[in-house]
N, C-alpha and C. Protein backbone atom coordinates (compact mmCIF):
# COMPACT_ATOMS: atom_id res chain seq x y z
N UNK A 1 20.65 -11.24 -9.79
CA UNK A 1 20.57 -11.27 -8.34
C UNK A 1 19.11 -11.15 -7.91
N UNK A 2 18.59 -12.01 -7.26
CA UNK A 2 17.27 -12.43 -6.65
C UNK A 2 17.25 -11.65 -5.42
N UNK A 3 16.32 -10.65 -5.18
CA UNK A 3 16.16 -9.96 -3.76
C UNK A 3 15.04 -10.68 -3.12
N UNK A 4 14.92 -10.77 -1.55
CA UNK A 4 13.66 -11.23 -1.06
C UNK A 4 12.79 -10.00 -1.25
N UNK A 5 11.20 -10.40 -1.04
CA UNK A 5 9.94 -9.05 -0.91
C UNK A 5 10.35 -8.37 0.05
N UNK A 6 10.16 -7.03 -0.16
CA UNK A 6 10.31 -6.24 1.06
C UNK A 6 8.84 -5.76 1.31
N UNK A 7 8.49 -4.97 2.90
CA UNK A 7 7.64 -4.47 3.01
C UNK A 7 7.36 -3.39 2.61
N UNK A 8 6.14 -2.55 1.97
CA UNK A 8 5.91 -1.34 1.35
C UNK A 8 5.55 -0.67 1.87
N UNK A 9 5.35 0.85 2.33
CA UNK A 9 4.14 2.10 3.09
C UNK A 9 3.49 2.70 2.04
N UNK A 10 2.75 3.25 1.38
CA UNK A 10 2.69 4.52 0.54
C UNK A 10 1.22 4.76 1.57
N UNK A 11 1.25 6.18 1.21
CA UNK A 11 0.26 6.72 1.87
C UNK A 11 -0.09 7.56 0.93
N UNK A 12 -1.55 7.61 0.68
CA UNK A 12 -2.15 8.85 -0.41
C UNK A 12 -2.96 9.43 0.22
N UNK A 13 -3.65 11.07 -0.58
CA UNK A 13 -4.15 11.45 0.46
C UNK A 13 -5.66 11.20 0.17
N UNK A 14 -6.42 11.52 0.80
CA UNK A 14 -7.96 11.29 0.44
C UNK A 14 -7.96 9.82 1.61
N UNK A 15 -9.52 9.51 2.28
CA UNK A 15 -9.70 8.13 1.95
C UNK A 15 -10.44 7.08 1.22
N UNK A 16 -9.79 5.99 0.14
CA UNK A 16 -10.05 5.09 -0.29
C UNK A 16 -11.12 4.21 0.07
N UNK A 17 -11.99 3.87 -0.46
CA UNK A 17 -13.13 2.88 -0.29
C UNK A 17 -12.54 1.63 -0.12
N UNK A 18 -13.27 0.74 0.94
CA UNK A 18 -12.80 -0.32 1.19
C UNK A 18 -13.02 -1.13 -0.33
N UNK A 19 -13.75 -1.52 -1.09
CA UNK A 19 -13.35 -1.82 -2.33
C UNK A 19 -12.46 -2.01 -3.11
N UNK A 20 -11.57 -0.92 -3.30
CA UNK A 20 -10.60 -0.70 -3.55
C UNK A 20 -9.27 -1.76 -3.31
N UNK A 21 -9.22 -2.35 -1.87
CA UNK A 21 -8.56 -2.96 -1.18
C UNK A 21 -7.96 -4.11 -2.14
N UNK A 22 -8.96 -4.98 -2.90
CA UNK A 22 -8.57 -5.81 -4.11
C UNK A 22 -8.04 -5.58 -5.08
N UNK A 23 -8.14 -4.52 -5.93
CA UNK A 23 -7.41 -4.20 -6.71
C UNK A 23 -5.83 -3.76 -6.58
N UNK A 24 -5.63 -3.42 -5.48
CA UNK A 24 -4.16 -3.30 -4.95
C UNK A 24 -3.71 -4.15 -4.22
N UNK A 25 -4.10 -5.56 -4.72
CA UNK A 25 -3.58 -6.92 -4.57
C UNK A 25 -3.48 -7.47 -3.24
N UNK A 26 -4.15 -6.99 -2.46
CA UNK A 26 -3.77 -7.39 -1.33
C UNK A 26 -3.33 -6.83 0.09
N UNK A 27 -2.71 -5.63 -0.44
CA UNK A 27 -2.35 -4.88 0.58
C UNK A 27 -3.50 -4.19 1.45
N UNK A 28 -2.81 -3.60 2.71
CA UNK A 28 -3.66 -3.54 3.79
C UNK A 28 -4.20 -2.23 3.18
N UNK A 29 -5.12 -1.53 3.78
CA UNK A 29 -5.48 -0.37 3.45
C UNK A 29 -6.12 0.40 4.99
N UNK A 30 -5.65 1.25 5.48
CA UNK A 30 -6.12 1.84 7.06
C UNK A 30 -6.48 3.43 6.87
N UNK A 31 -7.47 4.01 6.95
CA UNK A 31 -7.63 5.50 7.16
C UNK A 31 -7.12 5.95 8.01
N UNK A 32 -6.24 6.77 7.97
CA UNK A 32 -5.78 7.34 9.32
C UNK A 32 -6.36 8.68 9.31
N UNK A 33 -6.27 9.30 10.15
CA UNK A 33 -6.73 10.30 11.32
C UNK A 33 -6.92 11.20 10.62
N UNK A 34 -5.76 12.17 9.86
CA UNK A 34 -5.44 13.30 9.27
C UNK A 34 -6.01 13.06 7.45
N UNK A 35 -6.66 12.12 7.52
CA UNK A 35 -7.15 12.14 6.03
C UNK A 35 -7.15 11.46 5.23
N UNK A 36 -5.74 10.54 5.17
CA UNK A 36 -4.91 9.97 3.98
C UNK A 36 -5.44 8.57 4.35
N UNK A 37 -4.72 7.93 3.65
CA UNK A 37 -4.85 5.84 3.56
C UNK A 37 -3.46 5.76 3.31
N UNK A 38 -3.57 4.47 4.44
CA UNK A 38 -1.81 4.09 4.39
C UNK A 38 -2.21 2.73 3.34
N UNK A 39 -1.92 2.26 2.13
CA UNK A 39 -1.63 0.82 1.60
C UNK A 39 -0.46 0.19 2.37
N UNK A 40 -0.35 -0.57 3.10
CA UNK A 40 1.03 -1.25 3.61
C UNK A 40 0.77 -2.83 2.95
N UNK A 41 2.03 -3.35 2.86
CA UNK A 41 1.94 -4.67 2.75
C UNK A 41 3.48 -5.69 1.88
N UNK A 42 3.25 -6.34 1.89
CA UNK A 42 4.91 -7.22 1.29
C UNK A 42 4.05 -7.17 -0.47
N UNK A 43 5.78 -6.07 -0.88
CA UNK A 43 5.47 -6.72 -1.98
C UNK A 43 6.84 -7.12 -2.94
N UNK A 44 6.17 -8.01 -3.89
CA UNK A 44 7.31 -9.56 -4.10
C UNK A 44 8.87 -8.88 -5.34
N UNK A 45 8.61 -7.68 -5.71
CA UNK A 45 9.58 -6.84 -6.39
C UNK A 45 9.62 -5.33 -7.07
N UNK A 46 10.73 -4.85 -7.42
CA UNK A 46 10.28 -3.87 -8.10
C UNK A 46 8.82 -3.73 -9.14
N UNK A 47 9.12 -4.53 -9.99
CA UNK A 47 8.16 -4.50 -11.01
C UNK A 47 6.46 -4.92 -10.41
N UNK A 48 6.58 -5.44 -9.14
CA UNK A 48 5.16 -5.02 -8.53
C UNK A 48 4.88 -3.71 -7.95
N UNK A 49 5.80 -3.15 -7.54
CA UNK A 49 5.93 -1.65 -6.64
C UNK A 49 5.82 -0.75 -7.77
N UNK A 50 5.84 -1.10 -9.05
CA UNK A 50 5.62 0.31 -10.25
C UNK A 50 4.15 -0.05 -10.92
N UNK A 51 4.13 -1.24 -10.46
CA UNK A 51 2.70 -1.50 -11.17
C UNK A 51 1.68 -0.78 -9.77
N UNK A 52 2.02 -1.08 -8.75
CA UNK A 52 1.05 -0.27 -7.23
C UNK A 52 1.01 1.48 -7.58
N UNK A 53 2.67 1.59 -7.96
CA UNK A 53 2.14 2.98 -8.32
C UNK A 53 1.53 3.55 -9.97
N UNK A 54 1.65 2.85 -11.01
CA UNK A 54 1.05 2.94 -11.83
C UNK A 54 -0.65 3.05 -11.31
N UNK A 55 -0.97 2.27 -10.35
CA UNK A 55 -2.07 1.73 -9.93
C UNK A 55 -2.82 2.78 -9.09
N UNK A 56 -1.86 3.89 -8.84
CA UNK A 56 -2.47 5.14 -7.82
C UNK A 56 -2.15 6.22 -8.49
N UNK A 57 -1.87 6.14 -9.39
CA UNK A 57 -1.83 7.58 -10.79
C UNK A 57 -3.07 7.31 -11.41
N UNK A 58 -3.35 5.85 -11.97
CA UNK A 58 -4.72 5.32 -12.70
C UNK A 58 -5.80 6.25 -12.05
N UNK A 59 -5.15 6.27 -10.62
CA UNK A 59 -6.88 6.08 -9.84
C UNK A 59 -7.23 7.49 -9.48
N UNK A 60 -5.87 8.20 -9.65
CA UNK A 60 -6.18 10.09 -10.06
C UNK A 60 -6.10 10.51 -8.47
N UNK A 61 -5.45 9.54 -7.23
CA UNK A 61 -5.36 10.19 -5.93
C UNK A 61 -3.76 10.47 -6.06
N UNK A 62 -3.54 11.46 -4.79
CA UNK A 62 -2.37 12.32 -5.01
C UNK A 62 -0.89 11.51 -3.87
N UNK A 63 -0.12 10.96 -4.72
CA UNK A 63 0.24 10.20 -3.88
C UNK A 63 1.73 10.93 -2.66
N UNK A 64 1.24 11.13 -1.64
CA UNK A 64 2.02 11.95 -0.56
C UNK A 64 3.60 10.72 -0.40
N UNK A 65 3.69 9.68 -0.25
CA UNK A 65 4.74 9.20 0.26
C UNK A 65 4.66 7.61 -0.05
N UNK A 66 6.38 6.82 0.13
CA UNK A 66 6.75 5.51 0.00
C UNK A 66 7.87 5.35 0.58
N UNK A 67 8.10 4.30 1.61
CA UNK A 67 8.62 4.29 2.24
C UNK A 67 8.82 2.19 2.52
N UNK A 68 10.07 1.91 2.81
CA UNK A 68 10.17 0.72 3.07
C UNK A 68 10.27 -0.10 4.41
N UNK A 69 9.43 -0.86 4.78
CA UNK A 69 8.88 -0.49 5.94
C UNK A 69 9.60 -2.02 6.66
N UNK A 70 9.56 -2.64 8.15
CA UNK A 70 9.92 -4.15 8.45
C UNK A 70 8.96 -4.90 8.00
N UNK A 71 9.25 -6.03 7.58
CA UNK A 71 8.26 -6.86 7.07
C UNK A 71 7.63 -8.18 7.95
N UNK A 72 8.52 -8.19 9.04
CA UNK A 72 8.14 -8.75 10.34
C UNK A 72 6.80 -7.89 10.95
N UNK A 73 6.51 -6.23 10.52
CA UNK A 73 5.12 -5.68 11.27
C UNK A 73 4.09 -6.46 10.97
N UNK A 74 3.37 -6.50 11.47
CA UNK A 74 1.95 -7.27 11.82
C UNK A 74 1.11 -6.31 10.16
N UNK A 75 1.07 -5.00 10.04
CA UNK A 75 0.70 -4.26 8.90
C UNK A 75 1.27 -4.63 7.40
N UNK A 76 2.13 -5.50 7.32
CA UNK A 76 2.77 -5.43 6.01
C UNK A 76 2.69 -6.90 5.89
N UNK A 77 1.92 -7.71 6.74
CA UNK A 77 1.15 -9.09 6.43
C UNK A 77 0.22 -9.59 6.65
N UNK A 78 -0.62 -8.71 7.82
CA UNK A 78 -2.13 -9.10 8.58
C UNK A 78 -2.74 -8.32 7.53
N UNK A 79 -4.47 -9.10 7.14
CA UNK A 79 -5.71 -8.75 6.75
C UNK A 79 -5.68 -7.46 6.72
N UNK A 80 -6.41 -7.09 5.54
CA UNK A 80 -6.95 -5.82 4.93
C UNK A 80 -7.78 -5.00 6.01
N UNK A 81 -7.45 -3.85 6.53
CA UNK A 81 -8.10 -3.35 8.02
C UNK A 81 -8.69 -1.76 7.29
N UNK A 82 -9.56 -1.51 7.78
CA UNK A 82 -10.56 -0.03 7.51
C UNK A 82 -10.97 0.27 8.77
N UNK A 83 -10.57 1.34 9.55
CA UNK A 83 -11.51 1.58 10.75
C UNK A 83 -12.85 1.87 10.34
């Protein structure tokens, strides 16, 4: 059984260097307020969503949350954003 991509949230805490942004394929990356970085963005299956989090254990930040998000938001398909 073939699922479509769904949209992703995880939020870690610390914020991430815009750099970074490529190596997690694509997804958006936003500092928010209270500290953390939201990664949002469509991704195409499980086995990409364990490799994202394989990908934020690698990187030794502490990962607070994941959550599945609409994939119609403007965040889980518009350009890589950093305030």
């Amino acid at each position: 059984m073939t699922r479509p991509p769904a949209a992703y949230r995880l939020r870690v805490s610390g914020h991430l260097d815009e750099h970074w942004s490529a190596w997690f394929g694509g997804l958006t990356l936003t500092h928010e307020d209270d500290g953390t970085t939201t990664l949002s963005g469509v991704v195409a299956d499980q086995a990409e969503l364990h490799g994202l989090l394989a990908k934020v254990r690698d990187l030794g930040v502490i990962l607070l949350a994941v959550s599945i998000t609409d994939p119609s938001e403007p965040s889980a398909r518009g350009p890589k954003t950093l305030p």
